[in-house]
N, C-alpha and C. Protein backbone atom coordinates (compact mmCIF):
# COMPACT_ATOMS: atom_id res chain seq x y z
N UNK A 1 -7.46 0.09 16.06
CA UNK A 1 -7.19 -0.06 14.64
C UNK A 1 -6.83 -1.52 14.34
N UNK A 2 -7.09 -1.61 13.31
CA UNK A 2 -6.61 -3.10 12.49
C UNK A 2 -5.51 -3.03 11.91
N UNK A 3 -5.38 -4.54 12.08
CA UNK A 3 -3.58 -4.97 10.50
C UNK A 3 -4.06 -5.68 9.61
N UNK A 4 -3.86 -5.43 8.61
CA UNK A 4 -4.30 -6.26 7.44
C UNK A 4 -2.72 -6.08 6.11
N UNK A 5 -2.94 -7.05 5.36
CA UNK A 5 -2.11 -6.62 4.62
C UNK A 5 -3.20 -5.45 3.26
N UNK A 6 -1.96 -4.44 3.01
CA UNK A 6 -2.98 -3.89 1.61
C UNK A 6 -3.54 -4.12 0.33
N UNK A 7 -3.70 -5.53 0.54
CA UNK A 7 -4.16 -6.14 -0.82
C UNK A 7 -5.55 -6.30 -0.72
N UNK A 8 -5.84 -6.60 1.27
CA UNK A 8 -7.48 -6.72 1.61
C UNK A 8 -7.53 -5.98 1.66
N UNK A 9 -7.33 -4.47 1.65
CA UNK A 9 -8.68 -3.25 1.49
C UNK A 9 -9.33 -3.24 0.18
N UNK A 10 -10.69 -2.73 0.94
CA UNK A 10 -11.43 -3.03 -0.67
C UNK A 10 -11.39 -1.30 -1.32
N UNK A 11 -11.84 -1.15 -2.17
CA UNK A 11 -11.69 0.20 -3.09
C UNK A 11 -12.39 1.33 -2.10
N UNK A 12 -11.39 2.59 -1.63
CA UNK A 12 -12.46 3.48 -0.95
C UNK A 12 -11.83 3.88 0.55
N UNK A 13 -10.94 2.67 0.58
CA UNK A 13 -10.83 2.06 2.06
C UNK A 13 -9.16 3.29 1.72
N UNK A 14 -9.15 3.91 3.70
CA UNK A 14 -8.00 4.55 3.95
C UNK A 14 -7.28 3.77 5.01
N UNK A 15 -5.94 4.25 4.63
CA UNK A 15 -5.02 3.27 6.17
C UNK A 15 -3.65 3.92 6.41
N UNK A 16 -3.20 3.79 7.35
CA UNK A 16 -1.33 4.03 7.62
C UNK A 16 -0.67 3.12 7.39
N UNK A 17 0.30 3.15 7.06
CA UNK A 17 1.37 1.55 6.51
C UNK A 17 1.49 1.71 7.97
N UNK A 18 1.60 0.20 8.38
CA UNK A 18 2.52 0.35 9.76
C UNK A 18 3.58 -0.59 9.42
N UNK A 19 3.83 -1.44 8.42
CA UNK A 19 4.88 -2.38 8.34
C UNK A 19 5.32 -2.53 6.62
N UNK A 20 6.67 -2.86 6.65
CA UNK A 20 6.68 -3.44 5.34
C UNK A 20 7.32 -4.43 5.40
N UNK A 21 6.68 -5.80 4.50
CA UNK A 21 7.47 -7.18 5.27
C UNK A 21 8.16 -7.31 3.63
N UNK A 22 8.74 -6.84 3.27
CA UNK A 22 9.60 -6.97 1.75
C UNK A 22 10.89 -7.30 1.94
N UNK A 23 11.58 -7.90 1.27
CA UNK A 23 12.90 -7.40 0.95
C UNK A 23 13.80 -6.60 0.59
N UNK A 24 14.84 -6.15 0.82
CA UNK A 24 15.51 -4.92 0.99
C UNK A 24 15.21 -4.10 -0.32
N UNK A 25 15.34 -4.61 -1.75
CA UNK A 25 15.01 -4.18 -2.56
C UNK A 25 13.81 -4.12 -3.03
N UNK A 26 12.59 -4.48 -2.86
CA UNK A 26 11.35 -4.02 -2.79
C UNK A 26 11.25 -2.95 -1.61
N UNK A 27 11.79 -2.71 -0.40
CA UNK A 27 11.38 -2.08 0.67
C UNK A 27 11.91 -0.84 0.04
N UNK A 28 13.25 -0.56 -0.46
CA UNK A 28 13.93 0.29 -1.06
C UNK A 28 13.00 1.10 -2.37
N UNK A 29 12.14 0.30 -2.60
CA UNK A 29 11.93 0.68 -4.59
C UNK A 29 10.40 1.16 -3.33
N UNK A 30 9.50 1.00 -2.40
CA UNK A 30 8.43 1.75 -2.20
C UNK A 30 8.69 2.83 -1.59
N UNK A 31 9.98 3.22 -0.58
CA UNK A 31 10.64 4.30 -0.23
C UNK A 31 10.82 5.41 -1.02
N UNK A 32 11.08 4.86 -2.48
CA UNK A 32 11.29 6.02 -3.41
C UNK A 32 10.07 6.42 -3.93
N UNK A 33 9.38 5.35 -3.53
CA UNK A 33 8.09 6.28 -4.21
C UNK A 33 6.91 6.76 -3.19
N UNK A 34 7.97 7.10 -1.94
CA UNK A 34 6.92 7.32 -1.24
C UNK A 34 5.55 6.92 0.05
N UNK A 35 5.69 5.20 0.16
CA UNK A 35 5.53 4.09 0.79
C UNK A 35 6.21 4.14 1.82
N UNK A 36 6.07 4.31 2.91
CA UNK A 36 6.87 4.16 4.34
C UNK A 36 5.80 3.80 5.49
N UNK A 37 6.24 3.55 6.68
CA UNK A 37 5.52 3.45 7.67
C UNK A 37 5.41 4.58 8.02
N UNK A 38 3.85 5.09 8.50
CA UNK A 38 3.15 6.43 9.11
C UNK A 38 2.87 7.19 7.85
N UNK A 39 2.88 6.27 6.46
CA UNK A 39 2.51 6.87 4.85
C UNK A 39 1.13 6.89 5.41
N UNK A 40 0.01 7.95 4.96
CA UNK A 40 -1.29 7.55 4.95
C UNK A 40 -1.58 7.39 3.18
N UNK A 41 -2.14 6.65 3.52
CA UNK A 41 -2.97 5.93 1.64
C UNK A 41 -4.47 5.82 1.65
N UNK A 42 -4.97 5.71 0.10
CA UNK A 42 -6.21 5.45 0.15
C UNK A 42 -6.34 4.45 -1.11
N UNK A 43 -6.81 3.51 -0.92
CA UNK A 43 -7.39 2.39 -2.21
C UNK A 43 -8.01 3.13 -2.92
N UNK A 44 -7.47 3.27 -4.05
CA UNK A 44 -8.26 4.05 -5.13
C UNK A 44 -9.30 2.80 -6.03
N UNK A 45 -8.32 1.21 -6.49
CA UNK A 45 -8.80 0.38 -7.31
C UNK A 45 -8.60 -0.49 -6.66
N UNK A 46 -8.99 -1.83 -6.19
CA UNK A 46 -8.74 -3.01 -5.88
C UNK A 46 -9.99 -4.19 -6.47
N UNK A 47 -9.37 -4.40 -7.69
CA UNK A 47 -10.19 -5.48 -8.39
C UNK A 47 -9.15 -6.73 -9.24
N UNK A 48 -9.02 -6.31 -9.99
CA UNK A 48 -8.08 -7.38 -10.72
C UNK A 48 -7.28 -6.76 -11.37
N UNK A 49 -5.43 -7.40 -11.62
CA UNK A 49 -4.66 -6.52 -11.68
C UNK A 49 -3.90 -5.48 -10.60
N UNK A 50 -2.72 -4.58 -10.98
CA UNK A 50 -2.65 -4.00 -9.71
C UNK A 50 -3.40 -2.94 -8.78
N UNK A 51 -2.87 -2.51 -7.82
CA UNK A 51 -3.81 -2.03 -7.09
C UNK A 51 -3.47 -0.30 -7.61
N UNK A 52 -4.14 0.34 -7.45
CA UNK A 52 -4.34 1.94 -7.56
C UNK A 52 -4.17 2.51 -6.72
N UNK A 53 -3.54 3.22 -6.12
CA UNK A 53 -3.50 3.99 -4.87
C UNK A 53 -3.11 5.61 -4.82
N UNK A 54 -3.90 6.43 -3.88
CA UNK A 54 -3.52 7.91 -3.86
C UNK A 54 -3.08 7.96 -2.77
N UNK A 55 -2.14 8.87 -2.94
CA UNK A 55 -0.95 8.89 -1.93
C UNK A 55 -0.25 10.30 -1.82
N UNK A 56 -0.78 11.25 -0.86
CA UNK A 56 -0.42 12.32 -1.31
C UNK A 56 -0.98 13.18 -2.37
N UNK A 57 -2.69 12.83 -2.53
CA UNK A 57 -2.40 13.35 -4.33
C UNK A 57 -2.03 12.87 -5.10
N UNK A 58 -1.51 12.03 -5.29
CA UNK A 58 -1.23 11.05 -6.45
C UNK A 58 -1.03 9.82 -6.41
N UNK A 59 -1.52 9.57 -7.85
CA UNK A 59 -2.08 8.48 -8.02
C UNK A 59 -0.79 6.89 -8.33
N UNK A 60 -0.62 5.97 -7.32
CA UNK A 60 0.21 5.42 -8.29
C UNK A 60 -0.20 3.70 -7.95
N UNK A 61 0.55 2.69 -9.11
CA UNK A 61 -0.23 2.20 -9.07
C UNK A 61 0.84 0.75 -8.72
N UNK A 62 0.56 -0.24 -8.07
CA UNK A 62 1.67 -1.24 -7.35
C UNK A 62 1.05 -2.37 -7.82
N UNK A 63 2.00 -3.78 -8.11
CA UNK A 63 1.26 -4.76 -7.92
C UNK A 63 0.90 -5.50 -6.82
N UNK A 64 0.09 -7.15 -7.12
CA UNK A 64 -0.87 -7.15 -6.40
C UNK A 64 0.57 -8.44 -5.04
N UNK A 65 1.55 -8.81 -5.44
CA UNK A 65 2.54 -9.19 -4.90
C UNK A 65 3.02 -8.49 -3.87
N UNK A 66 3.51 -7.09 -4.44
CA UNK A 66 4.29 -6.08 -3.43
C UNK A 66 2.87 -5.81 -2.96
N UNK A 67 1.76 -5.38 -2.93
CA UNK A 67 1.34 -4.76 -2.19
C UNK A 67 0.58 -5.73 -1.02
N UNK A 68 0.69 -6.68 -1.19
CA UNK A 68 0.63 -7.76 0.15
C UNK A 68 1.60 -7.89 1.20
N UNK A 69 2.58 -7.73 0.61
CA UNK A 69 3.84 -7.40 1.59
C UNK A 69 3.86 -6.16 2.97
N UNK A 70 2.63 -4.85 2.38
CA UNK A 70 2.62 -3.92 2.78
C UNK A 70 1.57 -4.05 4.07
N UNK A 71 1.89 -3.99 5.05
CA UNK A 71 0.96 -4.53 6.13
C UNK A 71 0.36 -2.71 6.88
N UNK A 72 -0.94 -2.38 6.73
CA UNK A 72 -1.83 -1.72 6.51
C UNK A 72 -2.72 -1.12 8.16
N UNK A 73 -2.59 -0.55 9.08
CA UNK A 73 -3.29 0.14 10.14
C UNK A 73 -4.80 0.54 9.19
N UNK A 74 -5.86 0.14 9.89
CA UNK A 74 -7.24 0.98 9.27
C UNK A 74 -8.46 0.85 9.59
């Protein structure tokens, strides 16, 4: 498997978080929504603006800052 951060997957693309390189309060605010390491995700949108992501079934949607932070298995 690969590391990438989740800002390079392109739309379509699935992965496991394996890292989150944030600060306590960004690391804290993706916890609540669900974002952890061994999360599986899928790029729903990655074009301009934030990114889209399903997660569980649902849909939510991060910007393109935090979700670089999010370092990506895929």
């Amino acid at each position: 498997m690969n590391n990438s951060s989740l800002i390079n997957l392109p739309s379509g693309a699935h992965g496991i978080v394996h890292q989150i390189a944030a600060g306590t309060c960004a690391t804290k605010r993706l916890y609540e929504i669900g974002i952890n390491p061994g999360t599986e995700i899928e790029v729903v949108k990655n074009d301009v603006g934030p990114l889209i992501l399903s997660l569980a079934g649902h849909k939510i949607a991060i910007g393109r800052g935090l979700a670089q932070k999010i370092v990506v298995n895929f």
